[in-house]
N, C-alpha and C. Protein backbone atom coordinates (compact mmCIF):
# COMPACT_ATOMS: atom_id res chain seq x y z
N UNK A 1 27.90 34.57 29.05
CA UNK A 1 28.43 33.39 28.39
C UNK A 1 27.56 32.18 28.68
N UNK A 2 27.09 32.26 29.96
CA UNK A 2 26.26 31.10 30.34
C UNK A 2 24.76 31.00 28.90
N UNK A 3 24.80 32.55 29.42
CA UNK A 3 23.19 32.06 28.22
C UNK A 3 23.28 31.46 26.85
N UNK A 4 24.52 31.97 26.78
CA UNK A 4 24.94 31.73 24.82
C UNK A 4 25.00 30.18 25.12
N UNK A 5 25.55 29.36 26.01
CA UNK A 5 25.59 28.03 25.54
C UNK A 5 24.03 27.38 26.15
N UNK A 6 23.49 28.27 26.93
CA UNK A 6 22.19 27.97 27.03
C UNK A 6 21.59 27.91 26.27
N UNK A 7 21.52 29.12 25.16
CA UNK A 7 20.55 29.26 23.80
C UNK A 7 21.49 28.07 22.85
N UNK A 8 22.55 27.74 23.03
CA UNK A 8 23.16 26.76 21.98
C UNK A 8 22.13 25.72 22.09
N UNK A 9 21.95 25.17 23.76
CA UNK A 9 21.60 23.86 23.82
C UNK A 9 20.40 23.73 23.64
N UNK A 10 19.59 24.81 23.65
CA UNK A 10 17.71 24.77 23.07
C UNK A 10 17.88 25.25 22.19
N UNK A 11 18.66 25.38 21.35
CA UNK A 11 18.92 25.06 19.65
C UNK A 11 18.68 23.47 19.28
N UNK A 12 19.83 23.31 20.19
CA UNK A 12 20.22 21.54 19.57
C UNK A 12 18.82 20.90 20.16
N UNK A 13 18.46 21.40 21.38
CA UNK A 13 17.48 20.09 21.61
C UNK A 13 16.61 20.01 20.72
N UNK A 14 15.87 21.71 20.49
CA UNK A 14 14.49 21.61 19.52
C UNK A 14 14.79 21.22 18.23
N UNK A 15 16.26 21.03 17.35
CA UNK A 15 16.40 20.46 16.05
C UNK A 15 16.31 19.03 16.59
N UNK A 16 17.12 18.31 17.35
CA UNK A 16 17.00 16.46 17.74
C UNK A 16 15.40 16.49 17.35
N UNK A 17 14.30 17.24 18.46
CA UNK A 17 13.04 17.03 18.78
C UNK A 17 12.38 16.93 16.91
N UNK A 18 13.06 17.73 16.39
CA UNK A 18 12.16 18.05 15.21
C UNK A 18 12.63 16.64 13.85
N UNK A 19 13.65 16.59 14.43
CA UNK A 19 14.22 15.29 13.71
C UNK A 19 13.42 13.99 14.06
N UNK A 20 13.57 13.90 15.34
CA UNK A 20 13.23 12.55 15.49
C UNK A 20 11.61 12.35 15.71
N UNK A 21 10.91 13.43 15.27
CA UNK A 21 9.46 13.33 14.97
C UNK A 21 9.31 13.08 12.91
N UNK A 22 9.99 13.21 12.68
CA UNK A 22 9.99 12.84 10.93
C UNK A 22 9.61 11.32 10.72
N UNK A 23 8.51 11.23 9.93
CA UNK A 23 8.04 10.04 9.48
C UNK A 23 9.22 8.90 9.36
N UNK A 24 9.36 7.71 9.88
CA UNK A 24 10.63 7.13 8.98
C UNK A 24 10.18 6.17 8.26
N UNK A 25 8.48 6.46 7.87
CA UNK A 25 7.79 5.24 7.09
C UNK A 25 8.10 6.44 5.71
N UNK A 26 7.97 7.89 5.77
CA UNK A 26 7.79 8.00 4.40
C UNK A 26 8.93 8.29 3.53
N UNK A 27 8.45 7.83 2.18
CA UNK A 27 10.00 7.71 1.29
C UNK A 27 9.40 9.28 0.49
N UNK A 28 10.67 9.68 0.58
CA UNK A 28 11.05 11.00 0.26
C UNK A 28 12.03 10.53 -1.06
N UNK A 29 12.37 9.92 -0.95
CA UNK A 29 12.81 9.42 -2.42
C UNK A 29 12.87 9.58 -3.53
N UNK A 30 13.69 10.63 -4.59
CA UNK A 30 13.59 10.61 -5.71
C UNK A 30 13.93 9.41 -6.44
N UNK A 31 14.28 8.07 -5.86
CA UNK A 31 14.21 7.34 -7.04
C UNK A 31 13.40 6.44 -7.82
N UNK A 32 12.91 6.69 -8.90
CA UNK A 32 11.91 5.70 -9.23
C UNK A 32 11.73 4.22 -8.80
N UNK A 33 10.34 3.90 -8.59
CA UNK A 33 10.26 2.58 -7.61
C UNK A 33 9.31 1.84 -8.90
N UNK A 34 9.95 0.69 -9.22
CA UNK A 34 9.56 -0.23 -10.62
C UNK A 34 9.51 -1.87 -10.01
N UNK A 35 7.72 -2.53 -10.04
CA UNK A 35 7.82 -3.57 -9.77
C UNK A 35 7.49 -4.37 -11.02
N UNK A 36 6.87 -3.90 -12.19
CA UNK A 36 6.37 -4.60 -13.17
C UNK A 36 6.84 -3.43 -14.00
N UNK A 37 7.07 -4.42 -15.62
CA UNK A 37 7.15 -3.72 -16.63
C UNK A 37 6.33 -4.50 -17.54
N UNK A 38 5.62 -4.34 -18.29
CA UNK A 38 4.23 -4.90 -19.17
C UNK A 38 5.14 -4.04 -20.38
N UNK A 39 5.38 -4.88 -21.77
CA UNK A 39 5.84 -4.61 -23.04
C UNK A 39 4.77 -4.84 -24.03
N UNK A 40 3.96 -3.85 -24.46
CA UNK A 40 2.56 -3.87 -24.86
C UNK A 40 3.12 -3.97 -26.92
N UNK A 41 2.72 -4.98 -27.90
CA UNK A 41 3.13 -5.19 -28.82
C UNK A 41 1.73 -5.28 -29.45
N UNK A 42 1.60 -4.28 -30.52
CA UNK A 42 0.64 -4.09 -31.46
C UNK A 42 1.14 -4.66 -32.91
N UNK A 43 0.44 -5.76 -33.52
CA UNK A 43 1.09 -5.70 -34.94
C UNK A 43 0.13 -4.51 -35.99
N UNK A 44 0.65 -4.42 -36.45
CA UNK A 44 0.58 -3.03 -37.69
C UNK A 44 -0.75 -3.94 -38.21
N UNK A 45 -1.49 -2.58 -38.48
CA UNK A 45 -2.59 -2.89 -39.38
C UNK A 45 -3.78 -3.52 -38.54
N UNK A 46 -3.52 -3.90 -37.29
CA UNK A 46 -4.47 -4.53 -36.18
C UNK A 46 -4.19 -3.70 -34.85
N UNK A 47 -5.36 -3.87 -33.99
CA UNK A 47 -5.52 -2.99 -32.87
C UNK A 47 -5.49 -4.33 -31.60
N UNK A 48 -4.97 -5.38 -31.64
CA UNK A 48 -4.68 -6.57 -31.08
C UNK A 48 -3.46 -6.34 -30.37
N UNK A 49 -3.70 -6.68 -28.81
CA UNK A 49 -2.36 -6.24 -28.39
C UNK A 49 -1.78 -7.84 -27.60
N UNK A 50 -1.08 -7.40 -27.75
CA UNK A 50 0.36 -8.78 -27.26
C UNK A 50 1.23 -8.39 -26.31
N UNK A 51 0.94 -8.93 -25.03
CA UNK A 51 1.36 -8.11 -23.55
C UNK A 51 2.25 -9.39 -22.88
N UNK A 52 3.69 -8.81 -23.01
CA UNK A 52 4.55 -9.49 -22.42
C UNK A 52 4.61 -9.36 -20.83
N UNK A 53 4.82 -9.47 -19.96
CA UNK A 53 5.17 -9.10 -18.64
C UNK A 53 6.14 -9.48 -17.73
N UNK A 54 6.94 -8.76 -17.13
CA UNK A 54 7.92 -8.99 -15.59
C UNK A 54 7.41 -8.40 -14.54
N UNK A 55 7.09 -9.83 -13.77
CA UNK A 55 6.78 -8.69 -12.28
C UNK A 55 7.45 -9.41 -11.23
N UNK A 56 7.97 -8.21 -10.67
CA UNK A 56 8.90 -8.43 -9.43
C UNK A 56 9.01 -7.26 -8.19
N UNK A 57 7.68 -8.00 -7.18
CA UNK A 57 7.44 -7.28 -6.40
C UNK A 57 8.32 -7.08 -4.95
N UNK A 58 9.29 -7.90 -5.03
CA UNK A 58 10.67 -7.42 -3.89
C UNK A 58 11.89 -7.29 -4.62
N UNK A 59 12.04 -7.54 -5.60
CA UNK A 59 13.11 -6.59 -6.09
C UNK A 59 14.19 -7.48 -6.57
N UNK A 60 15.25 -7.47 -7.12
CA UNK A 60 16.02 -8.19 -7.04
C UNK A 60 16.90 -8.91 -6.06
N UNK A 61 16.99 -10.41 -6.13
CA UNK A 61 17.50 -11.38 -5.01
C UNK A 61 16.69 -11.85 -4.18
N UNK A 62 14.96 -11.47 -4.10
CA UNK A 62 14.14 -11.89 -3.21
C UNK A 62 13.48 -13.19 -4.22
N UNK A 63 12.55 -13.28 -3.85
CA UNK A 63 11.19 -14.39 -4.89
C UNK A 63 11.72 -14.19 -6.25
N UNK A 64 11.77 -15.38 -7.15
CA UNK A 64 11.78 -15.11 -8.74
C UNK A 64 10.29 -14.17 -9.08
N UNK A 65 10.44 -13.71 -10.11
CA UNK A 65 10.16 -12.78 -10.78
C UNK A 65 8.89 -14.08 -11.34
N UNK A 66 7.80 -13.31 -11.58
CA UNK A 66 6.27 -14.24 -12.22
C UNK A 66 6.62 -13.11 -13.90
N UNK A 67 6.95 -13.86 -15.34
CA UNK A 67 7.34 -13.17 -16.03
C UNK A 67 5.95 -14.27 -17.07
N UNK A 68 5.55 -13.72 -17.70
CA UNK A 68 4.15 -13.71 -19.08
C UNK A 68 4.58 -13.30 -19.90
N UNK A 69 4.58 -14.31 -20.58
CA UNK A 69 5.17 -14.55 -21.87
C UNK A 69 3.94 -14.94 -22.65
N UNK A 70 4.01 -14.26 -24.25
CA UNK A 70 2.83 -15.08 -25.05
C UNK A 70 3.82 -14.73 -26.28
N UNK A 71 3.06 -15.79 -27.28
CA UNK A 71 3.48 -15.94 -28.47
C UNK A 71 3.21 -14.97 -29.75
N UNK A 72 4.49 -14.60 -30.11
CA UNK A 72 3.92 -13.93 -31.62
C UNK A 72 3.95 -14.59 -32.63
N UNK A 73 3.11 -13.66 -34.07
CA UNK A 73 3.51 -14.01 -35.25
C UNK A 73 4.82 -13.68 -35.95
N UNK A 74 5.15 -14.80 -36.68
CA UNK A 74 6.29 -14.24 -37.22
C UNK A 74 6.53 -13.56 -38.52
N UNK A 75 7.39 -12.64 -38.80
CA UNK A 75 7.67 -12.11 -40.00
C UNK A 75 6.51 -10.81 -39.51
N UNK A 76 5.99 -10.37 -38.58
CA UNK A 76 5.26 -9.19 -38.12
C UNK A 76 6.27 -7.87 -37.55
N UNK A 77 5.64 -7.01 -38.09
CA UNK A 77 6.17 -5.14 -37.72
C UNK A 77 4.61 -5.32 -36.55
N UNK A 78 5.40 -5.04 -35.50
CA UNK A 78 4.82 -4.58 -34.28
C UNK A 78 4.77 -3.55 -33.87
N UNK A 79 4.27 -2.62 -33.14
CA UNK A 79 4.08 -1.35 -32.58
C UNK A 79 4.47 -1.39 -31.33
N UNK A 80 5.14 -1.39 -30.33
CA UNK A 80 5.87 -1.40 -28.86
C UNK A 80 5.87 -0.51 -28.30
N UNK A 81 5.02 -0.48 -26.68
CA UNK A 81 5.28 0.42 -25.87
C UNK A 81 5.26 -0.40 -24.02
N UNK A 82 6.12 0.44 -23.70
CA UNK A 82 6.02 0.15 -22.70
C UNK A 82 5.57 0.69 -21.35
N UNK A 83 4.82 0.00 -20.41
CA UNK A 83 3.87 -0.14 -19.21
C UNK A 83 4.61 0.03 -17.84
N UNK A 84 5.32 0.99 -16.80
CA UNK A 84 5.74 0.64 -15.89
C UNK A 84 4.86 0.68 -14.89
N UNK A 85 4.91 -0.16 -13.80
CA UNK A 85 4.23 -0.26 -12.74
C UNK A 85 4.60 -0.15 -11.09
N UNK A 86 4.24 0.18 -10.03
CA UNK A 86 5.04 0.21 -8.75
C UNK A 86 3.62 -0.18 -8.07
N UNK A 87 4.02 -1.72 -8.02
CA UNK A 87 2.91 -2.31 -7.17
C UNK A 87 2.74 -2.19 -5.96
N UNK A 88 3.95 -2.10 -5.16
CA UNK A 88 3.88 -2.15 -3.82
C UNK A 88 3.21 -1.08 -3.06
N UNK A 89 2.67 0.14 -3.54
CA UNK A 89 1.71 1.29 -2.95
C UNK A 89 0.29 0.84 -2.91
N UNK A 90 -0.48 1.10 -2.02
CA UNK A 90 -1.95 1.07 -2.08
C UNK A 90 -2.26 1.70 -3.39
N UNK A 91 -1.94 2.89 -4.12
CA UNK A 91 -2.52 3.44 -5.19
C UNK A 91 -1.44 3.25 -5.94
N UNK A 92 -1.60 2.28 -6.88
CA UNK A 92 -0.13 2.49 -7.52
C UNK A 92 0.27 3.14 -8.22
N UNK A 93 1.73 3.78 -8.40
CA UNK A 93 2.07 4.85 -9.36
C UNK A 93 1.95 4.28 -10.46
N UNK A 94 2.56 5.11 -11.27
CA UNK A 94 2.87 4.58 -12.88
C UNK A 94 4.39 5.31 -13.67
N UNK A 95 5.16 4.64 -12.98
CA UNK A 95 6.79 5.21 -13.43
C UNK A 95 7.08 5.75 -14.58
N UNK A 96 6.25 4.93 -15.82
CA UNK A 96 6.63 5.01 -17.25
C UNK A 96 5.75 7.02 -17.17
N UNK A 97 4.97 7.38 -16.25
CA UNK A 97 4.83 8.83 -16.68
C UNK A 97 6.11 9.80 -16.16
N UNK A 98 6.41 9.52 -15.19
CA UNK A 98 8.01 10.04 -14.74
C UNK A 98 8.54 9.98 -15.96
N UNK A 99 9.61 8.77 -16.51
CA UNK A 99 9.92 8.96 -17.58
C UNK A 99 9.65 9.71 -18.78
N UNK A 100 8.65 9.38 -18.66
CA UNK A 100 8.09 10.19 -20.26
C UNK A 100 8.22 11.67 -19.60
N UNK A 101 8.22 11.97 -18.82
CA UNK A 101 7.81 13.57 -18.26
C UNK A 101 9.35 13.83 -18.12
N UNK A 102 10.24 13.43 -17.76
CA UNK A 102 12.29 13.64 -17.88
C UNK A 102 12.81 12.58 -19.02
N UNK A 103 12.55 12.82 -19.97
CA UNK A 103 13.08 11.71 -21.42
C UNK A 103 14.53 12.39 -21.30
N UNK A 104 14.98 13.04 -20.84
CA UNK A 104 16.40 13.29 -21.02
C UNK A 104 17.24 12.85 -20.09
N UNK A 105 16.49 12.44 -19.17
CA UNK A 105 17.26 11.44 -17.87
C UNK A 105 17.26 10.03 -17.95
N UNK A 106 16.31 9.56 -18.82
CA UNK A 106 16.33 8.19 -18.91
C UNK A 106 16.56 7.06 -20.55
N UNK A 107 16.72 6.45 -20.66
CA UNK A 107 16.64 5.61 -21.27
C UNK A 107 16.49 3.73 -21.01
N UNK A 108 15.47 3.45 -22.27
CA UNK A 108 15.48 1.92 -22.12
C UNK A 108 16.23 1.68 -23.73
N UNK A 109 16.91 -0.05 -22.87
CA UNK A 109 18.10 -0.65 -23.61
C UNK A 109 17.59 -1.83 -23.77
N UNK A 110 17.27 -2.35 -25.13
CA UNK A 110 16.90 -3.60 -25.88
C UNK A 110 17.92 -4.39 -26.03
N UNK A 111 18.04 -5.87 -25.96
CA UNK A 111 19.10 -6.55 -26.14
C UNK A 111 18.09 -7.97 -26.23
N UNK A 112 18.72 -8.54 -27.72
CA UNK A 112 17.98 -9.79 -28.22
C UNK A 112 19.38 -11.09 -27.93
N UNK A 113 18.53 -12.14 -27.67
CA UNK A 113 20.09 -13.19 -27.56
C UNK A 113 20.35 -13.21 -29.05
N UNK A 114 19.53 -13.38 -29.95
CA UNK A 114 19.90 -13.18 -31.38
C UNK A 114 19.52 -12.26 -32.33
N UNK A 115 20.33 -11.38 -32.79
CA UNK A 115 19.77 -10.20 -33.32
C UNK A 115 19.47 -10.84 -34.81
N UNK A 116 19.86 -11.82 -35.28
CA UNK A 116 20.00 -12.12 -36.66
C UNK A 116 17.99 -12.89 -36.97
N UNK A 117 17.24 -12.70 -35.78
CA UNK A 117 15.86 -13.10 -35.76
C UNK A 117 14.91 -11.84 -36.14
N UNK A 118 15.42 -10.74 -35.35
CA UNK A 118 14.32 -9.96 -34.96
C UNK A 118 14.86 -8.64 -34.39
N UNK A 119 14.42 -7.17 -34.89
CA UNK A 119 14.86 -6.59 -34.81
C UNK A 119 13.94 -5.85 -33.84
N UNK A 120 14.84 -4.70 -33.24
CA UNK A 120 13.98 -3.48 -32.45
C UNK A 120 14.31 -2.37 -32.83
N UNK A 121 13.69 -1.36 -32.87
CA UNK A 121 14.24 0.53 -33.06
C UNK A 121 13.23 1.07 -32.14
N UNK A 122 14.26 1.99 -31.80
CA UNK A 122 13.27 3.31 -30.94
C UNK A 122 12.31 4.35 -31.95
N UNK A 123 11.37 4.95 -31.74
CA UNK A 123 10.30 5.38 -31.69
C UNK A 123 10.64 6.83 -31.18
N UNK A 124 10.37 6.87 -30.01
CA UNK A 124 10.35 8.27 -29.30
C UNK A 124 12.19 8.51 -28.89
N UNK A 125 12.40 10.17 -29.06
CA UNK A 125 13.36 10.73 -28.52
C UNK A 125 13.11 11.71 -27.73
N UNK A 126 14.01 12.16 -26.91
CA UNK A 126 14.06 13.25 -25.95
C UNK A 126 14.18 14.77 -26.57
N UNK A 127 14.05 15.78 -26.63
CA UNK A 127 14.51 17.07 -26.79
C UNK A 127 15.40 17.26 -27.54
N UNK A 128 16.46 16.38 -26.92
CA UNK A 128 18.07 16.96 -28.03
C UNK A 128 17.74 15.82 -29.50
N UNK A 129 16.85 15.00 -29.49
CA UNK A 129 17.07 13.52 -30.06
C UNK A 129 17.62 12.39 -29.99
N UNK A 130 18.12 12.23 -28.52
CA UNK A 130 18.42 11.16 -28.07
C UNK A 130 17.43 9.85 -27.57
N UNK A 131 17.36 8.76 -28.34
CA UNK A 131 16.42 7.69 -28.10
C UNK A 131 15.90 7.75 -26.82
N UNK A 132 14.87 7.26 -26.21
CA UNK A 132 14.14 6.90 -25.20
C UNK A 132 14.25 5.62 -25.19
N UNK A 133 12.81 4.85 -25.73
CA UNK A 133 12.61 3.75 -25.73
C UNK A 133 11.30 3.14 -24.87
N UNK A 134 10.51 4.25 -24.84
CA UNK A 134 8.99 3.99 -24.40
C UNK A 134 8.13 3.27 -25.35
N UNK A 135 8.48 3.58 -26.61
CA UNK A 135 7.40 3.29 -27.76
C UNK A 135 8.91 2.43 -28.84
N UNK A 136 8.66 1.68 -29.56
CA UNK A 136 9.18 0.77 -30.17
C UNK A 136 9.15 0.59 -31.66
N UNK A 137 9.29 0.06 -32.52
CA UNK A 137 9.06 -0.98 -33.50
C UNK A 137 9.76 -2.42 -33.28
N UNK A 138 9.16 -3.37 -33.09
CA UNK A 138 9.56 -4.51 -33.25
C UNK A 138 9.30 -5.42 -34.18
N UNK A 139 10.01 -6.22 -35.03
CA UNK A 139 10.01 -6.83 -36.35
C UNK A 139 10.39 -8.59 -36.02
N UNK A 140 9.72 -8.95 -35.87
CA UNK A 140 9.73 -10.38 -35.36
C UNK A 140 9.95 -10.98 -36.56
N UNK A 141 11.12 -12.10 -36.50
CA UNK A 141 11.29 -12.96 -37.42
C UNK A 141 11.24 -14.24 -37.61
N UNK A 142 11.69 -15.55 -37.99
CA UNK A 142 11.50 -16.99 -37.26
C UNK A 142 12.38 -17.33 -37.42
N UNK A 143 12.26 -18.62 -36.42
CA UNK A 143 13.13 -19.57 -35.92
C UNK A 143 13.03 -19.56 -34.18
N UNK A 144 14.57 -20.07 -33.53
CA UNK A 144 13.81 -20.28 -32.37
C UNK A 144 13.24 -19.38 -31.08
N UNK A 145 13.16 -19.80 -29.95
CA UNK A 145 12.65 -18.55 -29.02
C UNK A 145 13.85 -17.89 -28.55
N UNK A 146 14.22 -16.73 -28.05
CA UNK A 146 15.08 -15.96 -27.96
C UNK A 146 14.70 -15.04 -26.66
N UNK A 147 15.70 -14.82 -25.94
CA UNK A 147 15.55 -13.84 -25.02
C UNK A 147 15.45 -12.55 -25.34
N UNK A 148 14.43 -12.05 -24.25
CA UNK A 148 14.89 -10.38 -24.66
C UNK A 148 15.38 -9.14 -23.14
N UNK A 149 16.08 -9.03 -23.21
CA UNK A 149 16.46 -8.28 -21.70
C UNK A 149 16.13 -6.49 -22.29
N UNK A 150 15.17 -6.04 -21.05
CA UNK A 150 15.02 -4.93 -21.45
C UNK A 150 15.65 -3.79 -20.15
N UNK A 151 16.29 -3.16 -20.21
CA UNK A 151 17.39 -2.39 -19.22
C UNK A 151 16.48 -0.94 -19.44
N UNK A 152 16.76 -0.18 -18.05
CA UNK A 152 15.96 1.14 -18.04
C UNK A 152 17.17 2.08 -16.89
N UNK A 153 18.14 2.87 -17.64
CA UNK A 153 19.04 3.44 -16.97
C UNK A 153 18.53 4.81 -17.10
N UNK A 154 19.11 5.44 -15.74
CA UNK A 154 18.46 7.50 -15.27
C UNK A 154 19.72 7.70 -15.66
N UNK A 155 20.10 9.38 -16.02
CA UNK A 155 21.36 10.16 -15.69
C UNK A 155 22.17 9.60 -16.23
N UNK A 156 22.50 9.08 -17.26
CA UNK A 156 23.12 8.51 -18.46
C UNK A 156 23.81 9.40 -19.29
N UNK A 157 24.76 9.23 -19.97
CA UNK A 157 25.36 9.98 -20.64
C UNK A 157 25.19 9.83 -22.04
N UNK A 158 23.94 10.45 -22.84
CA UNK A 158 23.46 10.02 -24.10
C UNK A 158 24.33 10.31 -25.42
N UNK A 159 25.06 11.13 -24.76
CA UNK A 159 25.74 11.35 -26.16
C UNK A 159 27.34 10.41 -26.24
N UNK A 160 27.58 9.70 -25.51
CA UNK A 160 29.01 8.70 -25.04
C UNK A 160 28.53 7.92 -26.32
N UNK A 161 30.10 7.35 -27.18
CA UNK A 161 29.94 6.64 -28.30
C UNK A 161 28.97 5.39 -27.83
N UNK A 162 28.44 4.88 -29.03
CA UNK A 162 27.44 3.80 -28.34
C UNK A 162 26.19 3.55 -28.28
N UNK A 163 25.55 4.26 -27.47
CA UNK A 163 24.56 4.08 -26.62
C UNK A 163 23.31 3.76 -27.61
N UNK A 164 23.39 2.28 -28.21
CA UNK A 164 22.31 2.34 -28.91
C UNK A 164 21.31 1.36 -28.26
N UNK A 165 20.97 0.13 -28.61
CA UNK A 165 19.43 -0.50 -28.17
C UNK A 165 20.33 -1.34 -27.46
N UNK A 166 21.57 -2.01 -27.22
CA UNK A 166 21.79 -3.12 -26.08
C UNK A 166 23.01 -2.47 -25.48
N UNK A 167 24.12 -1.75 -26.21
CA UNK A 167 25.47 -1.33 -25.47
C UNK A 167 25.13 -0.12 -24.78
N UNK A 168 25.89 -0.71 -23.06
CA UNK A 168 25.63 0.28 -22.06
C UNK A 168 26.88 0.38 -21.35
N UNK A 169 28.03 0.11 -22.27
CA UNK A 169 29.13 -0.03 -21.49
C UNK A 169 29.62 1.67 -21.48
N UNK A 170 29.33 2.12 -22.30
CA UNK A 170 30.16 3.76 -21.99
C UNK A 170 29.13 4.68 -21.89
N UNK A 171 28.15 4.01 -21.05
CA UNK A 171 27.18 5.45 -20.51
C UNK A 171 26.84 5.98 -19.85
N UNK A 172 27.55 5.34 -18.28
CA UNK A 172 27.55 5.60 -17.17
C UNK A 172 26.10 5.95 -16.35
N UNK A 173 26.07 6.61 -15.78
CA UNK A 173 24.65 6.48 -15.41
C UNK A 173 24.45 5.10 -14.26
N UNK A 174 22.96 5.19 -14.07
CA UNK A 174 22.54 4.01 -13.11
C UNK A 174 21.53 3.26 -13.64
N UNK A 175 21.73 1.86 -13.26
CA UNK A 175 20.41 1.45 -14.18
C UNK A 175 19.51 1.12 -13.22
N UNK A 176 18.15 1.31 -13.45
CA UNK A 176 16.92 1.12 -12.47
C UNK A 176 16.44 0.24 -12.32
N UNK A 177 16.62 -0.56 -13.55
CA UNK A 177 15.59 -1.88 -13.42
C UNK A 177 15.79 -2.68 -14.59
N UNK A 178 15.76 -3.97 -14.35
CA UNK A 178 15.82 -5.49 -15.71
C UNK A 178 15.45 -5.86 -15.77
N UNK A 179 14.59 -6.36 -17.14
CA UNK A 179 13.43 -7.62 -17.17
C UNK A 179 14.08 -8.09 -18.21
N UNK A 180 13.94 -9.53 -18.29
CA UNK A 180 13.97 -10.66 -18.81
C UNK A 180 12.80 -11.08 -19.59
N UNK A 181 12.70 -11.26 -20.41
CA UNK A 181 11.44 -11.79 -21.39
C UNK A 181 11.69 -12.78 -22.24
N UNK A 182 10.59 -13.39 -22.72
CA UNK A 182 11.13 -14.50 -23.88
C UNK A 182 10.47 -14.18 -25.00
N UNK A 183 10.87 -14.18 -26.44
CA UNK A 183 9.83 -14.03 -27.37
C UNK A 183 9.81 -15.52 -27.88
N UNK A 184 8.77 -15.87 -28.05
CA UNK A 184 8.47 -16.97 -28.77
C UNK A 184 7.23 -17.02 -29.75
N UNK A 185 7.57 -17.73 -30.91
CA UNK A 185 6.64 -17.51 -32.04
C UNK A 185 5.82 -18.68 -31.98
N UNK A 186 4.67 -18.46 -32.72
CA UNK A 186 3.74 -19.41 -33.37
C UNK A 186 4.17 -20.25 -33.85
N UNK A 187 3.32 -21.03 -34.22
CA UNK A 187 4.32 -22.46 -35.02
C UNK A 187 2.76 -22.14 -36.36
């Protein structure tokens, strides 16, 4: 009996030992890590690109966000894709290939302060045909500048009534990340 709780306890010690030698710098982490999102806008018929940007390298509630903004033309069909970035690594990843590589786990959610300006549609779908939202059309219209919030939720429930370019109320899921943008036109 003695040995059995002997062999118990050089059980337990060599698992503690093996535990508490584990990196606790490295992230083992499946969750995608997003410090910038770059919204890359091609107008049709030109190879001219128009690069919006959010970058927010601590995350939400730390430093405001450094967000680049430039101006479009109006009354333009644009071509839209989007750029993710994870600055904070020496080599930085590039999230938007995750995504594109599980399109059935994710989606991005467009939302204009005024839809009656300027429109958006998705582009790319997943497998079953459920929107993504990597690649775009955007249809810029005039009048004044307008917000654009762009939402990027995993593990979503794509088929819940709804789920089109801004409503995310019945899709459960988690959302990963928000940028804020402004569109503003030419004069």
């Amino acid at each position: 009996m003695n040995k059995t709780i002997l062999n118990i306890l050089i059980v337990a010690a060599l698992a503690l030992l093996i535990i508490s030698c584990e990196d606790p710098t490295s992230d083992e982490s499946n969750d995608i890590q997003i410090t910038t999102l770059i919204y890359h806008l091609v107008p049709k018929g030109t190879r001219d690109t128009v690069s919006l940007e959010y970058q927010d390298l601590d995350g939400e509630g730390g430093e405001d966000p450094i967000i680049k903004n430039r101006k479009l033309d109006t009354n333009i069909e644009y071509f839209g894709y989007i750029e993710l970035l994870d600055e904070n690594h020496p080599n930085p990843e590039k999230p938007h290939e995750r995504v594109d590589n599980n399109t059935s786990t994710y989606q991005f959610f467009y939302e204009l302060s005024d839809t009656s300006n300027h429109d958006i549609s998705y582009i790319d779908s997943d497998p079953t045909g459920f929107p993504v939202g990597l690649t775009t059309v955007f249809l810029s219209g005039s009048g004044n500048t307008e917000r654009l919030n762009i939402r990027l939720y995993e593990e979503l429930d794509k088929s819940a009534s709804g789920p089109d370019y801004a409503d995310t109320t019945s899709i459960g899921g988690k959302r990963v990340f928000k940028a804020e943008l402004l569109i503003r036109l030419k004069d």
